[in-house]
C-alpha atoms as a PDB file:
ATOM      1  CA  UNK A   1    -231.670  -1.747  31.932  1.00  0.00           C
ATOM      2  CA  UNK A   2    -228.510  -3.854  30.878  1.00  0.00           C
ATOM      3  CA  UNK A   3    -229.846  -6.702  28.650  1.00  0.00           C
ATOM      4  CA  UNK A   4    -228.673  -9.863  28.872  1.00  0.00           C
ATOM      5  CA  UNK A   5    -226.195  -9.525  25.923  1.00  0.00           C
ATOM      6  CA  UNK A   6    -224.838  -6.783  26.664  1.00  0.00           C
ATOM      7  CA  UNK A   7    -223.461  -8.659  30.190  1.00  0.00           C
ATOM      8  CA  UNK A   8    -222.248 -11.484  28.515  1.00  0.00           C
ATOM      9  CA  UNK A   9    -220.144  -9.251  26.143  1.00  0.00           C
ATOM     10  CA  UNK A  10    -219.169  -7.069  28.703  1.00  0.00           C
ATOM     11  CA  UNK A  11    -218.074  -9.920  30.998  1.00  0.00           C
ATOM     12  CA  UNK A  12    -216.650 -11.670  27.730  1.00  0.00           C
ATOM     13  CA  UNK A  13    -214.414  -8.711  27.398  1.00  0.00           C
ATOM     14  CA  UNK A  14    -212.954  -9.305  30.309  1.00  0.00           C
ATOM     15  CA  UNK A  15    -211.411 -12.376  29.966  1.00  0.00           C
ATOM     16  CA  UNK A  16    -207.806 -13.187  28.679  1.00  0.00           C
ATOM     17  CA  UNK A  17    -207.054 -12.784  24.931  1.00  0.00           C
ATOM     18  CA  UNK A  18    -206.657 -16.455  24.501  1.00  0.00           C
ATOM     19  CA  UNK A  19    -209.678 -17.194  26.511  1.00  0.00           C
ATOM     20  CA  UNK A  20    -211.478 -14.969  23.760  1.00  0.00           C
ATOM     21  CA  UNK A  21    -210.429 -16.734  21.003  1.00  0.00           C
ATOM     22  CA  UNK A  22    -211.570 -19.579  22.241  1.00  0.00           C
ATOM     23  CA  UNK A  23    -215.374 -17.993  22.872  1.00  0.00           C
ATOM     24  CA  UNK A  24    -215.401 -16.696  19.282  1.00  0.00           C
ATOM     25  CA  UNK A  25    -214.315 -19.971  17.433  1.00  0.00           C
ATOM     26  CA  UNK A  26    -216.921 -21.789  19.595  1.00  0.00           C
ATOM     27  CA  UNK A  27    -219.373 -18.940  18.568  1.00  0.00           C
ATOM     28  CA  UNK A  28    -218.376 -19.327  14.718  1.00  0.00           C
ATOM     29  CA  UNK A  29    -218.730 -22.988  14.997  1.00  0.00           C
ATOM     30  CA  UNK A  30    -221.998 -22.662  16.593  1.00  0.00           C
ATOM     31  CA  UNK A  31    -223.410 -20.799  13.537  1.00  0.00           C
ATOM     32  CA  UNK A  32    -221.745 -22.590  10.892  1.00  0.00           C
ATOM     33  CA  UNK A  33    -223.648 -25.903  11.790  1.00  0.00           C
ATOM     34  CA  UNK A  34    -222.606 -29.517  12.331  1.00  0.00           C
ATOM     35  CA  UNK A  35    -219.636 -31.073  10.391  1.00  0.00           C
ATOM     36  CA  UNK A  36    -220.266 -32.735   7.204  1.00  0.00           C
ATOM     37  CA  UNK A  37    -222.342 -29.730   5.948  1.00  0.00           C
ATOM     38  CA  UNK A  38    -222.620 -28.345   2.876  1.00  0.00           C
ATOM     39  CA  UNK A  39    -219.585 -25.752   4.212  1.00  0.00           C
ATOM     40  CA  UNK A  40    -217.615 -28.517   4.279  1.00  0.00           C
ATOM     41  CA  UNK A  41    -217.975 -29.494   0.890  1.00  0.00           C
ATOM     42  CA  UNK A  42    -217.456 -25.886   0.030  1.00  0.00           C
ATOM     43  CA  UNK A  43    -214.120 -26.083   2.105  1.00  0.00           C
ATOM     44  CA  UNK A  44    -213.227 -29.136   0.256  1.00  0.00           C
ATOM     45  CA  UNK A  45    -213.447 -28.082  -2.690  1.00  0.00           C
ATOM     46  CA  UNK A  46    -211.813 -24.612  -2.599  1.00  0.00           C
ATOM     47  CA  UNK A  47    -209.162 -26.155  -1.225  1.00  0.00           C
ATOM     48  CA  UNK A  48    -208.314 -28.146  -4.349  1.00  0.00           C
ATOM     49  CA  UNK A  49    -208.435 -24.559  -6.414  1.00  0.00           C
ATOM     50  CA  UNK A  50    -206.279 -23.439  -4.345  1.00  0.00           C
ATOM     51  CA  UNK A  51    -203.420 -26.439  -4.928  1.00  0.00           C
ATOM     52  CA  UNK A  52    -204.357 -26.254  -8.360  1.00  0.00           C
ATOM     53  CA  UNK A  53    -203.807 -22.855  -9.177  1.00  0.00           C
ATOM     54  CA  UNK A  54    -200.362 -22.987  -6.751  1.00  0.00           C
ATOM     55  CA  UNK A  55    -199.390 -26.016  -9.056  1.00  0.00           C
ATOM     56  CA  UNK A  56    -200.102 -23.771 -12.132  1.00  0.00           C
ATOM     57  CA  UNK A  57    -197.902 -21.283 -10.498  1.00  0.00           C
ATOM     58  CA  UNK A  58    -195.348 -23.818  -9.405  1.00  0.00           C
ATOM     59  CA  UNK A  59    -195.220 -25.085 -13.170  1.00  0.00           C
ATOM     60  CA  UNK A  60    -195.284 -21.752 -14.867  1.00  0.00           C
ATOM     61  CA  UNK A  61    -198.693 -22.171 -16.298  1.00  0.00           C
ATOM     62  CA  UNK A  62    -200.054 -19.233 -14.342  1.00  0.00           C
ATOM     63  CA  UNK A  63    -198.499 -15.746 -13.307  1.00  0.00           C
ATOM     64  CA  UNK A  64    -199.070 -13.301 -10.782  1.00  0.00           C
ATOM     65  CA  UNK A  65    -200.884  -9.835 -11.783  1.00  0.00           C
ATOM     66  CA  UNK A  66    -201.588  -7.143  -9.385  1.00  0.00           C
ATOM     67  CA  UNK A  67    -204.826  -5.805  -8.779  1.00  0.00           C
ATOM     68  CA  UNK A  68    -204.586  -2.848 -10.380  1.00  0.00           C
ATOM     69  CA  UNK A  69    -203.239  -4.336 -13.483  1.00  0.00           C
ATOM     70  CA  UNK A  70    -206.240  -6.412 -13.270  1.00  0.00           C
ATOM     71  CA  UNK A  71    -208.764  -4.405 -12.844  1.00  0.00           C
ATOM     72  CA  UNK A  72    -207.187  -2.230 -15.540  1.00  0.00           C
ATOM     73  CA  UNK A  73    -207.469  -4.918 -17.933  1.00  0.00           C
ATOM     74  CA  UNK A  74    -211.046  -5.620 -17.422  1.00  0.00           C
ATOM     75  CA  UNK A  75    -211.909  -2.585 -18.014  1.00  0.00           C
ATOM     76  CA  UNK A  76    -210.381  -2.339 -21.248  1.00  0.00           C
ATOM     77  CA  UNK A  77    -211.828  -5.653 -21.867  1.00  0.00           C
ATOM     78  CA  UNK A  78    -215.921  -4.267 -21.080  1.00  0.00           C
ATOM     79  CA  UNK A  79    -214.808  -0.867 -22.944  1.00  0.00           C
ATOM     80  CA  UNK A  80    -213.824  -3.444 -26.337  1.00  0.00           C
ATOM     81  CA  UNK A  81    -217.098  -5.161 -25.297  1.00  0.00           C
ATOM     82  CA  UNK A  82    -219.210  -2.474 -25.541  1.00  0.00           C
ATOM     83  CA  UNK A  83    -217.671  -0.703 -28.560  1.00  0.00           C
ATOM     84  CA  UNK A  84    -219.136  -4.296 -30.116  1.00  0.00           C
END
């Protein structure tokens, strides 16, 4: 027996690309609650890290390191760490 899910996505499927967009941001909004919610806030705020840290860029106060460079780097860090 097809449940009642698996109609909806199958008909969902169906429809246009743009009409499926359109179902899934409606879906994502649906779960994410109303506006002014704690999310929001949490947008907010990442948002001003994010111009902050391109300013730092911008102004040479920051730098760019790949991830592996990175990664590299914390791991010597937690291998100094641990040698005490």
């Amino acid at each position: 027996m097809v449940t009642k899910l698996e109609s909806l996505l199958h008909d969902a499927l169906k429809l246009p690309a743009d009409e499926r967009g359109v179902l899934i941001q409606r879906l994502i909004e649906s779960l994410e609650g109303p506006a002014g919610s704690a999310d929001d806030d949490a947008e907010d705020v990442w948002a001003e890290v994010i111009a902050r840290r391109i300013a730092d860029l911008e102004a040479g106060r920051a730098r760019i390191v790949d991830a592996k460079s990175a990664i590299g780097a914390a791991r010597e860090e937690l291998a100094r760490r641990r040698r005490g």
